[in-house]
Protein backbone atom coordinates (compact mmCIF):
# COMPACT_ATOMS: atom_id res chain seq x y z
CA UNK A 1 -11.87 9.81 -20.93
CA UNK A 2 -10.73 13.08 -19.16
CA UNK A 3 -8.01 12.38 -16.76
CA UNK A 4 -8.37 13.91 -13.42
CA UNK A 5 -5.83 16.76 -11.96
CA UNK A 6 -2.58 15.36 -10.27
CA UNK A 7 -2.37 16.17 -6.31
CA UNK A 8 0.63 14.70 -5.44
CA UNK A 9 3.65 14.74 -7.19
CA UNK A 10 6.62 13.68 -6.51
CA UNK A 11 10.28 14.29 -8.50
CA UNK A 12 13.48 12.21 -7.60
CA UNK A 13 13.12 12.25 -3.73
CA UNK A 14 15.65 11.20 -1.27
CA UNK A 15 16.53 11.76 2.81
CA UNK A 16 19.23 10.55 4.09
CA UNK A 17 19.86 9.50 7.83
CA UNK A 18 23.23 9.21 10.14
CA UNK A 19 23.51 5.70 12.42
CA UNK A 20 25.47 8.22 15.25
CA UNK A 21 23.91 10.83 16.91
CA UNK A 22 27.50 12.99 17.50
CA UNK A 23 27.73 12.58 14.19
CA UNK A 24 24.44 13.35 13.02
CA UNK A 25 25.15 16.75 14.94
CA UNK A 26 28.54 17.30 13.18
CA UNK A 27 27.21 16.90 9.62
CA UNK A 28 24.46 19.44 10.13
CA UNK A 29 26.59 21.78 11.58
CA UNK A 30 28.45 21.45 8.47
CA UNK A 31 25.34 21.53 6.05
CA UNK A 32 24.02 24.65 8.00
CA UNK A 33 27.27 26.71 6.19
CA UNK A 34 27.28 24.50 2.82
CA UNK A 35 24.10 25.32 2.17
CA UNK A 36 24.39 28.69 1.87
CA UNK A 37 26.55 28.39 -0.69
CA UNK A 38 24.08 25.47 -2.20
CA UNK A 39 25.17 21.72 -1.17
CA UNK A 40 26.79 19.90 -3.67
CA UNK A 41 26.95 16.92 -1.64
CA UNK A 42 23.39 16.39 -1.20
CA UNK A 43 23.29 13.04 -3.04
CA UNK A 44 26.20 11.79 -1.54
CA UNK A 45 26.57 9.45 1.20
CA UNK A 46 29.19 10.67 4.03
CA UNK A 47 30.71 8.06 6.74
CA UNK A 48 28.16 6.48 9.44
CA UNK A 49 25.11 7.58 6.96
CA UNK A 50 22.66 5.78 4.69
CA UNK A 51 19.76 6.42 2.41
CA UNK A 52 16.43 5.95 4.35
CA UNK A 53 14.51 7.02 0.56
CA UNK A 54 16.03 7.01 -2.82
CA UNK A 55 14.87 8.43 -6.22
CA UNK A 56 11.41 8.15 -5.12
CA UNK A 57 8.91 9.62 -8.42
CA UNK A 58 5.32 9.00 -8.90
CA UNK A 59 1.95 11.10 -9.98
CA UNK A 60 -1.12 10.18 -8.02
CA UNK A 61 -4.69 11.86 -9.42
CA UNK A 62 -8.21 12.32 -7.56
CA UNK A 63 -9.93 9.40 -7.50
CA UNK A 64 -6.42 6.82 -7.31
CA UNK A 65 -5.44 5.14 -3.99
CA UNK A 66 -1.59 3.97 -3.72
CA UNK A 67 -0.47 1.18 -2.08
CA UNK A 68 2.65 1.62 -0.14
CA UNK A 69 4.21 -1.88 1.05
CA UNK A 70 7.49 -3.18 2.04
CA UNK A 71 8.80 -4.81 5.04
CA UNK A 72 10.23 -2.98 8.44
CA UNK A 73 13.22 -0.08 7.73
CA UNK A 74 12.10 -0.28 3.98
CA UNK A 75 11.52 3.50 3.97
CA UNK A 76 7.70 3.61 4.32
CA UNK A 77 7.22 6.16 7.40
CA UNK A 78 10.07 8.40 6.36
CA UNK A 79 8.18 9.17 2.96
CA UNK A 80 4.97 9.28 4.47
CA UNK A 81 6.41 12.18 6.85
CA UNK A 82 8.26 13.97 3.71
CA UNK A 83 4.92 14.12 1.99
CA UNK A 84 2.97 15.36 5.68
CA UNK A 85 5.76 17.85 5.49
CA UNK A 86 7.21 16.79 8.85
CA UNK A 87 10.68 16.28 7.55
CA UNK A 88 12.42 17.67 4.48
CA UNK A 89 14.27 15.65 2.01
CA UNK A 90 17.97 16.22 0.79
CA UNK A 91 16.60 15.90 -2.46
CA UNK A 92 14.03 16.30 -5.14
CA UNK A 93 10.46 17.74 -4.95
CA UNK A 94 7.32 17.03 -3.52
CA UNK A 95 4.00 18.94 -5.08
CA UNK A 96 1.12 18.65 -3.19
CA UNK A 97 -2.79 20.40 -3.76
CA UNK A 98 -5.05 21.05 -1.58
CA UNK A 99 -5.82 19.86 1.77
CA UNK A 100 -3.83 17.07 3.41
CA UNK A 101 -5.27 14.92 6.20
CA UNK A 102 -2.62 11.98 7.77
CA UNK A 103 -2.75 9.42 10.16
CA UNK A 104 0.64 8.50 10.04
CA UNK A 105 1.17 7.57 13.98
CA UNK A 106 -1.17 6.34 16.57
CA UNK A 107 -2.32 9.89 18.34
CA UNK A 108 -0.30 11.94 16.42
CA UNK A 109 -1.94 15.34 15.42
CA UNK A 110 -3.74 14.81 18.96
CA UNK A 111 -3.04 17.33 22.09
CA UNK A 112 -3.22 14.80 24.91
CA UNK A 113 -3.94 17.10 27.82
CA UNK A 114 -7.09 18.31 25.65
CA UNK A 115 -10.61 16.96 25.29
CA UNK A 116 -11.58 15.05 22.17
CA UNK A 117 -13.92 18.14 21.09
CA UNK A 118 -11.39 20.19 21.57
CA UNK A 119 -8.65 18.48 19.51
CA UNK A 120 -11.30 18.30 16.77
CA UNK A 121 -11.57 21.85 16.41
CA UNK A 122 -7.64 21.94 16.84
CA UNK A 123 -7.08 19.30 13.87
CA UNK A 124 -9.95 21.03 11.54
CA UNK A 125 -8.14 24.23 11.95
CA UNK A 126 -4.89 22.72 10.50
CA UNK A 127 -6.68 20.97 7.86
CA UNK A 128 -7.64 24.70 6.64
CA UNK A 129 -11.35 24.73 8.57
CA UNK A 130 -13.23 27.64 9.35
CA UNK A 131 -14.68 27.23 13.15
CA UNK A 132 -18.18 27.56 11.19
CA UNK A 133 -17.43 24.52 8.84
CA UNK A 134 -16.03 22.62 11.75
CA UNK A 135 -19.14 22.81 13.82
CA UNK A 136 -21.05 21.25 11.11
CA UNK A 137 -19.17 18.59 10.82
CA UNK A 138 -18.90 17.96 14.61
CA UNK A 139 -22.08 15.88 15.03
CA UNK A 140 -21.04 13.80 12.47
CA UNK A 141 -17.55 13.35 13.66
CA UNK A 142 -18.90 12.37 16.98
CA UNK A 143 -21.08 10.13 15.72
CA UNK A 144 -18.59 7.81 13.53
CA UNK A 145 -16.03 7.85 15.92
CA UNK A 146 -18.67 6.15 18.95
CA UNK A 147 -16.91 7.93 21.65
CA UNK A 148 -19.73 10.34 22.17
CA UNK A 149 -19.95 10.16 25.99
CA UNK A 150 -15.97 10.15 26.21
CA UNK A 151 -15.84 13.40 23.69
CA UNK A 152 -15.04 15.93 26.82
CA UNK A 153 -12.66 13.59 27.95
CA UNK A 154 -8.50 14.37 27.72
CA UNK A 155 -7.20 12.47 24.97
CA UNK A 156 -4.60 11.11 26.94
CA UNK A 157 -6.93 8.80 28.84
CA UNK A 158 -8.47 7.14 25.43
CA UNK A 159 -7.45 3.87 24.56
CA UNK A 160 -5.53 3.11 20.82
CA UNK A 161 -8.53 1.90 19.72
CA UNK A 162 -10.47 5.31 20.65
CA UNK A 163 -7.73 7.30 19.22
CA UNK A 164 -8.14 5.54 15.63
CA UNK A 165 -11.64 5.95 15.63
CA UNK A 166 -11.61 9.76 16.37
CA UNK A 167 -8.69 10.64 14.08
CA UNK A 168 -10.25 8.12 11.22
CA UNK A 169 -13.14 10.13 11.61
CA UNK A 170 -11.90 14.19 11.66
CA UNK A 171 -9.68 12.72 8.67
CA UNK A 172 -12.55 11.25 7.06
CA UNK A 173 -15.89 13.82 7.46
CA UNK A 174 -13.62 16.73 6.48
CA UNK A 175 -12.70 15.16 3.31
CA UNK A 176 -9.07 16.22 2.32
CA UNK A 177 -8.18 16.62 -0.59
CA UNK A 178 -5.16 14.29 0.05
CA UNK A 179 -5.63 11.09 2.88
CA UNK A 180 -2.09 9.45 4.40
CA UNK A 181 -2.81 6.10 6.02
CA UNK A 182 -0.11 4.70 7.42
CA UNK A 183 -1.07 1.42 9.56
CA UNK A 184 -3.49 2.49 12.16
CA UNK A 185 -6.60 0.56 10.69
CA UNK A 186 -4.61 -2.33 12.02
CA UNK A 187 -5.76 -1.09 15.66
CA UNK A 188 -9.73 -1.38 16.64
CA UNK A 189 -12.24 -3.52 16.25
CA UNK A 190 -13.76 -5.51 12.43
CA UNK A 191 -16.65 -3.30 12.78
CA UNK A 192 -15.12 -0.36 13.26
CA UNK A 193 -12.38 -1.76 10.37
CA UNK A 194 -15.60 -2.29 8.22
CA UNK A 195 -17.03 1.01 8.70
CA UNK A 196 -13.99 3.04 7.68
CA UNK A 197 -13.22 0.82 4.49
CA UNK A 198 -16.71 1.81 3.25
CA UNK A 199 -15.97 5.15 4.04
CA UNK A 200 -12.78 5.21 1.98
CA UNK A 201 -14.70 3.68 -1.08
CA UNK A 202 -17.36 6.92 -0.59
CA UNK A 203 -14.18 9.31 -0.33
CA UNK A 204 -12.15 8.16 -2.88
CA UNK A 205 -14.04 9.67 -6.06
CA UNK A 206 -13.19 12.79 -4.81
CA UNK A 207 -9.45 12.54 -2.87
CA UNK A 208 -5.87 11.25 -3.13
CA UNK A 209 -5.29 8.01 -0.98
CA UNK A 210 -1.61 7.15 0.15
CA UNK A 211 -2.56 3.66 1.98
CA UNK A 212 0.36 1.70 4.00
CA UNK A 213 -0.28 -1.40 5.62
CA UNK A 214 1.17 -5.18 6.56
CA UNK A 215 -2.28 -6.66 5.59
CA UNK A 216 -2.07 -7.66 1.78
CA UNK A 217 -6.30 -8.04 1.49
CA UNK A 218 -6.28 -4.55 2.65
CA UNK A 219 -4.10 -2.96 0.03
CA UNK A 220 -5.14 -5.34 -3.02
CA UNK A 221 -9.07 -4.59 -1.55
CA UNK A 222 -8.24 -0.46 -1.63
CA UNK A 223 -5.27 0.19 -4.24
CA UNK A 224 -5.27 0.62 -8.07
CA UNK A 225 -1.53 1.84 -7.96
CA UNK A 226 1.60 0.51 -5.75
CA UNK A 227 5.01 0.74 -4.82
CA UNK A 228 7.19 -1.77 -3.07
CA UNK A 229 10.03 -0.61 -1.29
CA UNK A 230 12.96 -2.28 0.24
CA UNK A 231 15.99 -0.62 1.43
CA UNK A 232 14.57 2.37 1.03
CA UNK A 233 14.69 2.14 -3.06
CA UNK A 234 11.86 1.25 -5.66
CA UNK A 235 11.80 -2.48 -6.10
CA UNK A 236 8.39 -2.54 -7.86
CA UNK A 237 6.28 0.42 -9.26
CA UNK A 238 3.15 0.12 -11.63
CA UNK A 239 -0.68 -0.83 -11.35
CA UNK A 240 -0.36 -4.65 -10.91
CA UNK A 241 -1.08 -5.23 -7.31
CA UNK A 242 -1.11 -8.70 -7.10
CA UNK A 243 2.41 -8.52 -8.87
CA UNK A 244 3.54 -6.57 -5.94
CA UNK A 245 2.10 -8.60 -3.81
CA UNK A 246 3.72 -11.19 -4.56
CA UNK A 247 7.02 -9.90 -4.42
CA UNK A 248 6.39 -8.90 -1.12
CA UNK A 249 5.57 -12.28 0.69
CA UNK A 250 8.74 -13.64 -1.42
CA UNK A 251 10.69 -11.03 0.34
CA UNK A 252 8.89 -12.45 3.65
CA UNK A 253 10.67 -15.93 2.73
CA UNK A 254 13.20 -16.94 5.76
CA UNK A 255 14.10 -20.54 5.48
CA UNK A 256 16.46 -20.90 8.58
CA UNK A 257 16.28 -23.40 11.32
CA UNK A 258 14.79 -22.63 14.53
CA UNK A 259 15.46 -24.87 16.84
CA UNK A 260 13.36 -24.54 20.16
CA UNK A 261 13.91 -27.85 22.04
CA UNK A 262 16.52 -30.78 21.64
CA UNK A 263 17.33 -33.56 23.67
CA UNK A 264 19.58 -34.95 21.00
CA UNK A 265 17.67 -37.91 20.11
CA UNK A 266 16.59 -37.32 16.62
CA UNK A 267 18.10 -35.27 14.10
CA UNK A 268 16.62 -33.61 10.53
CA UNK A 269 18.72 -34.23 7.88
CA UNK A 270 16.19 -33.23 5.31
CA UNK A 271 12.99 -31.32 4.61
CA UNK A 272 11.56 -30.07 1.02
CA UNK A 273 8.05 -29.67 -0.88
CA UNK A 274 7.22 -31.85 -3.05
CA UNK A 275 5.48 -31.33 -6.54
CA UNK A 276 6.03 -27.58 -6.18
CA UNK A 277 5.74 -25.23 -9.38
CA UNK A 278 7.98 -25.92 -12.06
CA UNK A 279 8.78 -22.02 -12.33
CA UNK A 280 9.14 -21.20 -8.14
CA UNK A 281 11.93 -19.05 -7.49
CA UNK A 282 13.58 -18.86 -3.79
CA UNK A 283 10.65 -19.71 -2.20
CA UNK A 284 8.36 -23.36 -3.55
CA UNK A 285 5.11 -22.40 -4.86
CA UNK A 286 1.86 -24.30 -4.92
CA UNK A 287 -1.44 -24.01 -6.65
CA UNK A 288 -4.38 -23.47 -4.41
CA UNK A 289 -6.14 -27.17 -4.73
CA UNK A 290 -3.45 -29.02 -5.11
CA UNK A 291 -1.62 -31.37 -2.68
CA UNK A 292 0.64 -30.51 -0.17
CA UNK A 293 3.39 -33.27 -0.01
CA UNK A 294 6.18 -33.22 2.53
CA UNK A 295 9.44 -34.99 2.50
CA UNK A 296 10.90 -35.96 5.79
CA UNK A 297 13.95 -37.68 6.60
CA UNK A 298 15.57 -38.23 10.36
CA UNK A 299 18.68 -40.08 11.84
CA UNK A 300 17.99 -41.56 15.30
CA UNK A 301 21.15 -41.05 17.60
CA UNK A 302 19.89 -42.71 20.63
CA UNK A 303 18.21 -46.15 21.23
CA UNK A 304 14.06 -44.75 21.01
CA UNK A 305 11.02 -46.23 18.79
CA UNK A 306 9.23 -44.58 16.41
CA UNK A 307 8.57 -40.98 17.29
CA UNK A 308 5.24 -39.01 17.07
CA UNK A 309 5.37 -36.32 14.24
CA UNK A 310 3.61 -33.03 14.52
CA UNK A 311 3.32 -30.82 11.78
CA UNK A 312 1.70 -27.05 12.29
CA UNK A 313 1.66 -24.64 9.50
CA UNK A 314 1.75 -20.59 10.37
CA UNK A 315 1.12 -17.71 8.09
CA UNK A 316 3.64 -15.08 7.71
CA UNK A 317 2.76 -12.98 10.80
CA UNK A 318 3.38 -16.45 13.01
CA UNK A 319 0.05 -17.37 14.10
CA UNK A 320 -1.09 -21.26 14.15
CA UNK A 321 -3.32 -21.73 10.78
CA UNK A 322 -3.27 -25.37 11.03
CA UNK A 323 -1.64 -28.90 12.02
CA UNK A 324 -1.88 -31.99 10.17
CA UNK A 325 -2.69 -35.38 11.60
CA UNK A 326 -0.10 -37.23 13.35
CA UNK A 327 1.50 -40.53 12.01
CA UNK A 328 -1.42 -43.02 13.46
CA UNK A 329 -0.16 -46.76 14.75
CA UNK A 330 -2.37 -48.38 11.95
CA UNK A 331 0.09 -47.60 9.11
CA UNK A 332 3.49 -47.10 11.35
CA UNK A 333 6.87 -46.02 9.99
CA UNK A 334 9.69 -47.95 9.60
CA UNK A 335 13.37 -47.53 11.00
CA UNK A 336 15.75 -48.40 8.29
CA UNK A 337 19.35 -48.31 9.51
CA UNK A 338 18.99 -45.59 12.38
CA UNK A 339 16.51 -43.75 9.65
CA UNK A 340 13.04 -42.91 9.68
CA UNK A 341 11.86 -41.11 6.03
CA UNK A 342 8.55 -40.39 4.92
CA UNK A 343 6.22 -38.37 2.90
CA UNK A 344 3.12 -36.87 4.52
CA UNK A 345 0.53 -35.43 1.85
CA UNK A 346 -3.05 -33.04 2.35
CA UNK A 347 -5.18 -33.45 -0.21
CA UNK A 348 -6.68 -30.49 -2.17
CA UNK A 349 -5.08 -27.59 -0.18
CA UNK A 350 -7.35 -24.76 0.53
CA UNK A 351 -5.25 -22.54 2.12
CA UNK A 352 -6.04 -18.95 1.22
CA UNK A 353 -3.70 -17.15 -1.07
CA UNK A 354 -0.26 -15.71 0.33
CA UNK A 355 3.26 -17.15 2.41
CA UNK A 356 2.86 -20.15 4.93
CA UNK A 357 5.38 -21.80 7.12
CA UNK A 358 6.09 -25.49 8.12
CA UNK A 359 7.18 -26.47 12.08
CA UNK A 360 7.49 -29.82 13.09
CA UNK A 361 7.50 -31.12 16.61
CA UNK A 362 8.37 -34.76 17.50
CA UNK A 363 7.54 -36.59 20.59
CA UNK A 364 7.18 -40.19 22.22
CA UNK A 365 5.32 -42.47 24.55
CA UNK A 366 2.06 -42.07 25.66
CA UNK A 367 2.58 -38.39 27.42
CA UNK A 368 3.92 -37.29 24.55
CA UNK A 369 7.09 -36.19 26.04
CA UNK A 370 8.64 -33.69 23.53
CA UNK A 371 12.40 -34.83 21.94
CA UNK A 372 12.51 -32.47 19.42
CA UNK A 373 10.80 -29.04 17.95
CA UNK A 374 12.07 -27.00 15.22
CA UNK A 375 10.26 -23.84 14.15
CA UNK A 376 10.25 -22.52 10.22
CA UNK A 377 12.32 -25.31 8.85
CA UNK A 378 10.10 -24.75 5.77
CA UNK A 379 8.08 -22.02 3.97
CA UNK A 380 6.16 -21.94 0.64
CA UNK A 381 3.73 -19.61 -1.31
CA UNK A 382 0.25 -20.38 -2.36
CA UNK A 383 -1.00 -18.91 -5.64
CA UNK A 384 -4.41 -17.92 -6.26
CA UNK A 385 -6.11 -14.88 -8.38
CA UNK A 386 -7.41 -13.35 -4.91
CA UNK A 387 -6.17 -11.80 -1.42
CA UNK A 388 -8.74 -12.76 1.08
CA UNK A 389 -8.55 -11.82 5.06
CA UNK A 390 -9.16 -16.02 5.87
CA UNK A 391 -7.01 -18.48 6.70
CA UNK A 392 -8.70 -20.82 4.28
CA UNK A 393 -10.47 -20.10 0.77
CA UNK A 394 -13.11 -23.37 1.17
CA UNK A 395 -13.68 -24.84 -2.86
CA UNK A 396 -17.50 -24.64 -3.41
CA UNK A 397 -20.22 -25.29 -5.69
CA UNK A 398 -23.50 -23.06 -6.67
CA UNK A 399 -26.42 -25.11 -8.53
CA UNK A 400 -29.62 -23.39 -9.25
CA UNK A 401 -32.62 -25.30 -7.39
CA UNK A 402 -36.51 -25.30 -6.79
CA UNK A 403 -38.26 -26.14 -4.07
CA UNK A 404 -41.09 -28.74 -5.01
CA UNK A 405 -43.62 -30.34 -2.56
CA UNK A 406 -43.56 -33.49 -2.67
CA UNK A 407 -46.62 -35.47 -2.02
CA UNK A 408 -45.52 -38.14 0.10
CA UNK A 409 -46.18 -37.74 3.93
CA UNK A 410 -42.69 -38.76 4.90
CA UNK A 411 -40.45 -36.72 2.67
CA UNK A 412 -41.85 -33.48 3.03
CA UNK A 413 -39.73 -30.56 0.47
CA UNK A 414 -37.52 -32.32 -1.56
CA UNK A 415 -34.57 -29.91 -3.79
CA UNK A 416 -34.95 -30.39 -7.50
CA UNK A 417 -31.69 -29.50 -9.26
CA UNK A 418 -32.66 -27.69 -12.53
């Protein structure tokens, strides 16, 4: 099979950044005069400074869509604005062909005191557009971006949401040769999210996708290439998404205490996951479907009974996923010398693939007055072959079936498993 041409390349690129503005100012004064003479000092780092992108190299054809992950300050949006050609790097070489379309900042690329129409025409012209070709397009600009009666409208008065869905859709129905995404299909609504993932799959066959986003399902949906960065440097490279992905929510791992509220009463003197992967790194790992067992153990410092235990579980981006069922007075816990220690298990775990983490919150009487609530005291990874967007990948079963009447007046259809 013929490979398709390379449209972005890019050769051993670095940019550096200073942490002080006076001496930001000083050291380009000084670079203005080195490099005339060439600047031999280009890969070096000078007092106050630090490497924002190092020895970055990859080749990315028609028809391939890179993934580019990595937490906050890992170097994302200063390559992205290398290869837009917004900033210049100290070092090595970027080759790009063709046309480039980005949408690398909310608005960016937009004239805010102009109308939508008219920043159409302005962002077509930059793309390379002839006023002709534009115009053709215009209708069907309007028409995927829904803002038609707010098109003569300035720009500055749109909402984020509005903003996405006219740059997604100059960026998409002029077809560039080259797409940047950087994040802002994490603004606007599923529909709208929908409609412009379907239009990347229609694209892609015949452009260059540079995709950045927080939202794993996204980039292991879009990607067939993908680079994890942290620190600014390569820490994985290569076509196996979900290896990168799973890097990435190990990176996510924090296991320190946050303590919210404490009145002193109680104290935790130990937390872990049980039955956990014999191979888990820094962070426990547990097969989707299999139990989740906790380990508690508390020392009582003042004279209370038996506390109420609340555990919640949040994904990685904080929000609530789920909280299991409080201890119940049936089968109550036993204080042992000032100690209260327990295991609490789920059966058959069906959270969805990806980083999860444990908060506990312990309270008494019948109000439920809170004593004690400590936030991440726990994380853990759940493996499974697939990224989904849910919460919870539900365990099912498909049977084939007929429908057969059935002659008896009461039972009506009956299902006849074949």
């Amino acid at each position: 099979m013929e490979q398709k041409e390379v449209l972005v390349k890019v050769e051993g690129l670095s940019k550096k950044f200073c942490k002080d503005l006076k001496t930001s100012l000083w050291y380009g004064v000084k670079d203005l005069f080195s490099n005339v003479k060439g600047n031999k000092e280009e890969r070096l780092l000078r007092d106050q400074e630090f490497w924002a992108v190092k020895d970055i190299s990859f080749e990315l054809r028609r028809g391939e869509c890179l993934g580019l992950i990595g937490h906050n300050g890992a170097g994302k949006s200063t390559l992205l604005k290398i290869l837009n050609g917004l900033i210049n790097p100290d070092a090595g070489k970027v080759t790009v062909k063709g046309r480039v379309g980005a949408l690398i900042e909310l608005g960016a690329g937009f004239n805010p005191i102009l109308t939508g129409r008219e920043n159409v025409f302005n962002n077509g012209a930059i793309l390379g557009f002839t006023r002709k070709e534009i115009n053709d397009k215009l209708e069907e600009i309007i028409d995927f971006a829904e803002i038609r009666e707010f098109i003569d409208m300035p720009v500055q008065n749109y909402s984020s949401g509005m903003k996405v869905r006219l740059g997604f859709a100059i960026a998409a129905q002029m077809e560039p040769d080259v797409l940047i995404i950087d994040e802002v299909l994490a603004v606007g609504d599923m529909g709208f999210k929908l409609k412009c993932f379907k239009t990347i799959d229609e694209i892609l066959p015949k452009t260059a996708i540079i995709f950045v986003s927080h939202s794993m399902p996204q980039v292991s949906r879009l990607c067939s290439e993908i680079i994890l960065l942290s620190n600014g440097k390569v820490n994985y490279q290569g076509d196996d998404v979900a290896k990168a992905i799973d890097l990435y929510y190990t990176q996510f791992a924090n296991n320190e205490t946050n303590i919210m509220f404490d009145d002193g009463s109680i104290i935790l003197e130990k937390v872990e996951l049980l039955d956990t992967n014999e191979n888990s790194g820094d962070i426990p790992q547990i097969q989707w479907g299999r139990d989740l067992k906790l380990y508690f153990a508390f020392i009582i410092k003042k004279g209370i009974t038996v506390p109420q235990f609340t555990i919640n579980i949040f994904d990685k981006e904080q929000r609530p996923i789920a909280i299991l069922e409080e201890n119940k007075e049936s089968s109550p816990l036993t204080l042992i010398d000032n100690k209260i220690k327990f295991i609490v298990t789920h059966r058959n775990l069906q959270l969805s693939k990806g980083i999860y983490f444990i908060s506990i919150h312990v309270s008494q009487g019948k109000l439920k007055a809170p004593i004690l609530r400590l936030n991440d005291i726990l994380s853990f990874q759940i493996l499974h072959e697939k990224d989904i967007w849910h919460p919870f990948l539900l365990s099912s079963e498909f049977k084939n079936f007929e429908l057969k009447q059935d002659d008896s007046q009461n039972k009506g259809l009956k299902i006849s498993e074949t």
